[in-house]
N, C-alpha and C. Protein backbone atom coordinates (compact mmCIF):
# COMPACT_ATOMS: atom_id res chain seq x y z
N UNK A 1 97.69 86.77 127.36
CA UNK A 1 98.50 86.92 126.16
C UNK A 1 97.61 87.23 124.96
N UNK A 2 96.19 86.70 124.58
CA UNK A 2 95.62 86.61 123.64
C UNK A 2 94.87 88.06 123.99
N UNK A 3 94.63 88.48 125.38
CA UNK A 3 94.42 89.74 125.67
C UNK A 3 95.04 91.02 125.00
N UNK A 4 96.51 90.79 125.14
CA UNK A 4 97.55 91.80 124.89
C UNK A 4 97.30 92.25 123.36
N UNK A 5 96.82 90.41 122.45
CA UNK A 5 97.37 90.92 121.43
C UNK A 5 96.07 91.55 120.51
N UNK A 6 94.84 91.27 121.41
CA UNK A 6 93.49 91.54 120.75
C UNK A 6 93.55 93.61 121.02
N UNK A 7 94.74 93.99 122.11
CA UNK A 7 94.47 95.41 122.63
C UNK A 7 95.47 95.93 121.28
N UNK A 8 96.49 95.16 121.23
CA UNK A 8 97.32 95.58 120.27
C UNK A 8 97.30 95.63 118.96
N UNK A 9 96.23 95.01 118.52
CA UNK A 9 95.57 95.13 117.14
C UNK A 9 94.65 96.34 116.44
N UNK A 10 94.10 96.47 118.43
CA UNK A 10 93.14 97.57 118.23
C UNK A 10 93.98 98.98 118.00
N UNK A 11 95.32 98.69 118.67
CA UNK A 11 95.91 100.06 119.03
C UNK A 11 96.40 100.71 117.28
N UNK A 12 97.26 99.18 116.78
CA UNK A 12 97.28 99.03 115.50
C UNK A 12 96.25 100.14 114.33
N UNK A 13 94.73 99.56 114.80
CA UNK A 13 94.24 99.56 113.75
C UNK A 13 93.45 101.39 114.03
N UNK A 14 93.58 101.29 114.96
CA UNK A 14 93.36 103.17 115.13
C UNK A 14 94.66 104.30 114.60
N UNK A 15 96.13 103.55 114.97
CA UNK A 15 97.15 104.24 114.28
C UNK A 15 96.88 104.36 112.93
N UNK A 16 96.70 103.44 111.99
CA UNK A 16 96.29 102.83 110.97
C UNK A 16 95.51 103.78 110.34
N UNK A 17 94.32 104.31 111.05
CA UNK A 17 93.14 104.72 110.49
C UNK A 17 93.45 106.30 110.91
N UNK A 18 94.41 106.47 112.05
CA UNK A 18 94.68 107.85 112.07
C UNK A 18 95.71 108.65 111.05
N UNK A 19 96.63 107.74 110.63
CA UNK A 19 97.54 107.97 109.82
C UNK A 19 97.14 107.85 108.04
N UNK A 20 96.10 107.24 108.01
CA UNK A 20 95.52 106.99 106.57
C UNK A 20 96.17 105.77 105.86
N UNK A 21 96.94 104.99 106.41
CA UNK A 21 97.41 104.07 106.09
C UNK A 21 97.33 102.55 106.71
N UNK A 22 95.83 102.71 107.38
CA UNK A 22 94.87 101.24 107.69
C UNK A 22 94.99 100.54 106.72
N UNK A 23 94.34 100.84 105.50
CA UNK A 23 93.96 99.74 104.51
C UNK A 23 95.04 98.87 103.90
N UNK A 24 96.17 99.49 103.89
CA UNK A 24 97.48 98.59 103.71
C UNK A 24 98.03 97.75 104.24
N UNK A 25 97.35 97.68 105.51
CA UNK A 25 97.93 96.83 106.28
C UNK A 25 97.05 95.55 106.90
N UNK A 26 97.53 94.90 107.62
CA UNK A 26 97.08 93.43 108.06
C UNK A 26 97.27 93.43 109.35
N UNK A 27 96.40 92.39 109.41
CA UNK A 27 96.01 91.96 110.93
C UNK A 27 97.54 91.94 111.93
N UNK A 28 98.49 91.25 111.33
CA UNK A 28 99.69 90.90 111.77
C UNK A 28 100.67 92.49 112.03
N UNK A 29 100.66 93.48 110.76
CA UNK A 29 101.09 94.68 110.82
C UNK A 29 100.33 95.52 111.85
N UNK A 30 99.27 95.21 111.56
CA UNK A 30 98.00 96.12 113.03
C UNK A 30 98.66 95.29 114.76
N UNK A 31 99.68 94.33 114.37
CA UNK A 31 99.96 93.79 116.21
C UNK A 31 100.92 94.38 116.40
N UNK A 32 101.86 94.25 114.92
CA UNK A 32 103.39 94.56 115.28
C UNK A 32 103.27 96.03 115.74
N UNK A 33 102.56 96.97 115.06
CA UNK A 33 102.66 98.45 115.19
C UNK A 33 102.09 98.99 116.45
N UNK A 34 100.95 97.89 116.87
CA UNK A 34 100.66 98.17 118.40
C UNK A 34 101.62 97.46 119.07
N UNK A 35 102.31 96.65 119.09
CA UNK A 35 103.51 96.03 120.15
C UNK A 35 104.53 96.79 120.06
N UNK A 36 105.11 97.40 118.80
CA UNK A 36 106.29 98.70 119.08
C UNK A 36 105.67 99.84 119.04
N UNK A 37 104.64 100.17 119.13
CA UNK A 37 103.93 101.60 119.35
C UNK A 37 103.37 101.63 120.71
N UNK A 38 103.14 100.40 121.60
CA UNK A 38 102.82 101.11 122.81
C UNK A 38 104.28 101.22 123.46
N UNK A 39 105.94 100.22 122.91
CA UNK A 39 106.73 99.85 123.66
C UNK A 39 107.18 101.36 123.68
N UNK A 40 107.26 101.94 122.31
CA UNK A 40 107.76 103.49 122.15
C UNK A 40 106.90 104.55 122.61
N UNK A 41 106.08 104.51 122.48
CA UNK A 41 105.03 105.42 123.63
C UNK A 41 104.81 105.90 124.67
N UNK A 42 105.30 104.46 125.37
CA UNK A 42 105.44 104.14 126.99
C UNK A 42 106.67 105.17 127.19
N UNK A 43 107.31 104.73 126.79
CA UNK A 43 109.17 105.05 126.67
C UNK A 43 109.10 106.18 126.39
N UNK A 44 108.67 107.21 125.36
CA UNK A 44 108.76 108.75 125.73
C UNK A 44 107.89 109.26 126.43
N UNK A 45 106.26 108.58 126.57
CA UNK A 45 105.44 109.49 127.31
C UNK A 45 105.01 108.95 128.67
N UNK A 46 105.44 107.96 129.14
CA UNK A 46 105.46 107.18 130.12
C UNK A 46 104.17 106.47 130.21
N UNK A 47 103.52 106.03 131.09
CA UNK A 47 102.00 105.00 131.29
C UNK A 47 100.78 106.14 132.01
N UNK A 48 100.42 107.12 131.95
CA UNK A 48 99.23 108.26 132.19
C UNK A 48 98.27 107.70 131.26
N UNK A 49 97.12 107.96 131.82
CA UNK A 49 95.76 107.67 131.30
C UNK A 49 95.42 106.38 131.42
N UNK A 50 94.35 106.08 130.97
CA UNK A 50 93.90 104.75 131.25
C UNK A 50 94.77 103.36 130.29
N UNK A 51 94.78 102.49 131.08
CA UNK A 51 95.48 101.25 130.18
C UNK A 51 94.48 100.24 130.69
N UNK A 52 95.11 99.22 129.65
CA UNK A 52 94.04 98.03 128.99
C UNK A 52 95.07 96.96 128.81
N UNK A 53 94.98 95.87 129.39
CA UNK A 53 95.60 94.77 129.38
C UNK A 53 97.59 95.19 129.33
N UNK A 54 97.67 96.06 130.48
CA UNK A 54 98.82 96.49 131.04
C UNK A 54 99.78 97.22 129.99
N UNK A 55 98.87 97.78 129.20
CA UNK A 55 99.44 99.10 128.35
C UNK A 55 98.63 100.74 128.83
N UNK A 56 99.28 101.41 128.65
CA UNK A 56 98.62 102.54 128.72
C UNK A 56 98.33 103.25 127.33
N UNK A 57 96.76 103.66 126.99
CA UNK A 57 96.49 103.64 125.82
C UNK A 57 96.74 104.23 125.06
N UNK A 58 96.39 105.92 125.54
CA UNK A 58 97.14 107.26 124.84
C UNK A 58 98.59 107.10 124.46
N UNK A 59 99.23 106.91 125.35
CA UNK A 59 100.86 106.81 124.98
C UNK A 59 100.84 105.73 123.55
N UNK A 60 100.18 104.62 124.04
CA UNK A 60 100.44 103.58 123.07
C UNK A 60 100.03 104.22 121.47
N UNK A 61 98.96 104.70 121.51
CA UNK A 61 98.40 105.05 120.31
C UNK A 61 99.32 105.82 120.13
N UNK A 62 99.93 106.89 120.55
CA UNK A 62 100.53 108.18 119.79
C UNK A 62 101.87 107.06 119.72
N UNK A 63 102.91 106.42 120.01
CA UNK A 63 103.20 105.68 119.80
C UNK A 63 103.21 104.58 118.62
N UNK A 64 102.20 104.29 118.54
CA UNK A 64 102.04 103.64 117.48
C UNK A 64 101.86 103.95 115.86
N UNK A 65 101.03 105.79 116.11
CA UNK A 65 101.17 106.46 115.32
C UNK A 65 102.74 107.05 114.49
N UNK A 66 103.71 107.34 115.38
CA UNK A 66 104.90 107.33 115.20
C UNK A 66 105.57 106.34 114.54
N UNK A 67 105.62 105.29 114.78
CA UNK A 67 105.54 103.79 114.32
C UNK A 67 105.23 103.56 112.86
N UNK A 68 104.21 103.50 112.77
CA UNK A 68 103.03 103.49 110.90
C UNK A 68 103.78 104.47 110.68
N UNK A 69 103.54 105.97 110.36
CA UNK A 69 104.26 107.25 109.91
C UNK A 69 105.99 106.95 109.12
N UNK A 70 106.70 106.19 110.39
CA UNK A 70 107.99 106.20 110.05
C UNK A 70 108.03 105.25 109.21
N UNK A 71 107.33 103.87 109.61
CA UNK A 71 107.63 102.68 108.32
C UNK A 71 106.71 102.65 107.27
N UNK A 72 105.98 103.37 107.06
CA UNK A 72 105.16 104.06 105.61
C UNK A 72 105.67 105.10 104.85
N UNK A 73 106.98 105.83 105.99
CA UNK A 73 107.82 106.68 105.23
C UNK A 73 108.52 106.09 104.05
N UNK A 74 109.58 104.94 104.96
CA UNK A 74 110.80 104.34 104.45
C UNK A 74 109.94 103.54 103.40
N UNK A 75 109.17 102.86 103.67
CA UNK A 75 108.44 102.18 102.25
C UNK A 75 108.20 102.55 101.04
N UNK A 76 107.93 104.15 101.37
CA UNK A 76 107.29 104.41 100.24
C UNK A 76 108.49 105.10 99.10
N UNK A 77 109.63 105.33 100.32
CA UNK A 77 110.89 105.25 99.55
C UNK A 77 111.95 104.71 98.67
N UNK A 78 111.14 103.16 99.44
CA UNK A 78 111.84 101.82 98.77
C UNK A 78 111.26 101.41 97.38
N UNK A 79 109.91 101.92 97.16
CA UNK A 79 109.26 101.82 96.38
C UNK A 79 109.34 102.77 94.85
């Protein structure tokens, strides 16, 4: 479990840094965005390539990228 969430931080914090919108965020936002960015990832691009504590990574990241993008959209709307 502490596995999942150390992969999902990472996945987090590369969306984060791919999208330009790392520094805004937190440790906790870097899990959530890897926990619904690999769930949505998986789900359109299925599990190909290598995975890491029973995610598959590519999917997850582009995934996760999708993820940050959309709720940095609506934010910045709210704002």
């Amino acid at each position: 479990m502490i596995w999942s969430l150390i992969v999902c931080a990472l996945i987090g914090l590369i969306a984060g840094a791919i999208t330009k919108k790392g520094s805004s965020m937190g440790w906790i936002s870097n899990i959530l965005a890897g926990l619904v960015g690999s769930f949505v990832g998986q789900a359109l691009l299925g599990t190909w390539g290598p995975s890491l504590a029973g995610m598959a990574l590519i999917p997850s990241i582009v995934g996760a990228v999708i993820v940050v993008a959309v709720v940095s959209f609506f934010l910045s709307k709210m704002n």
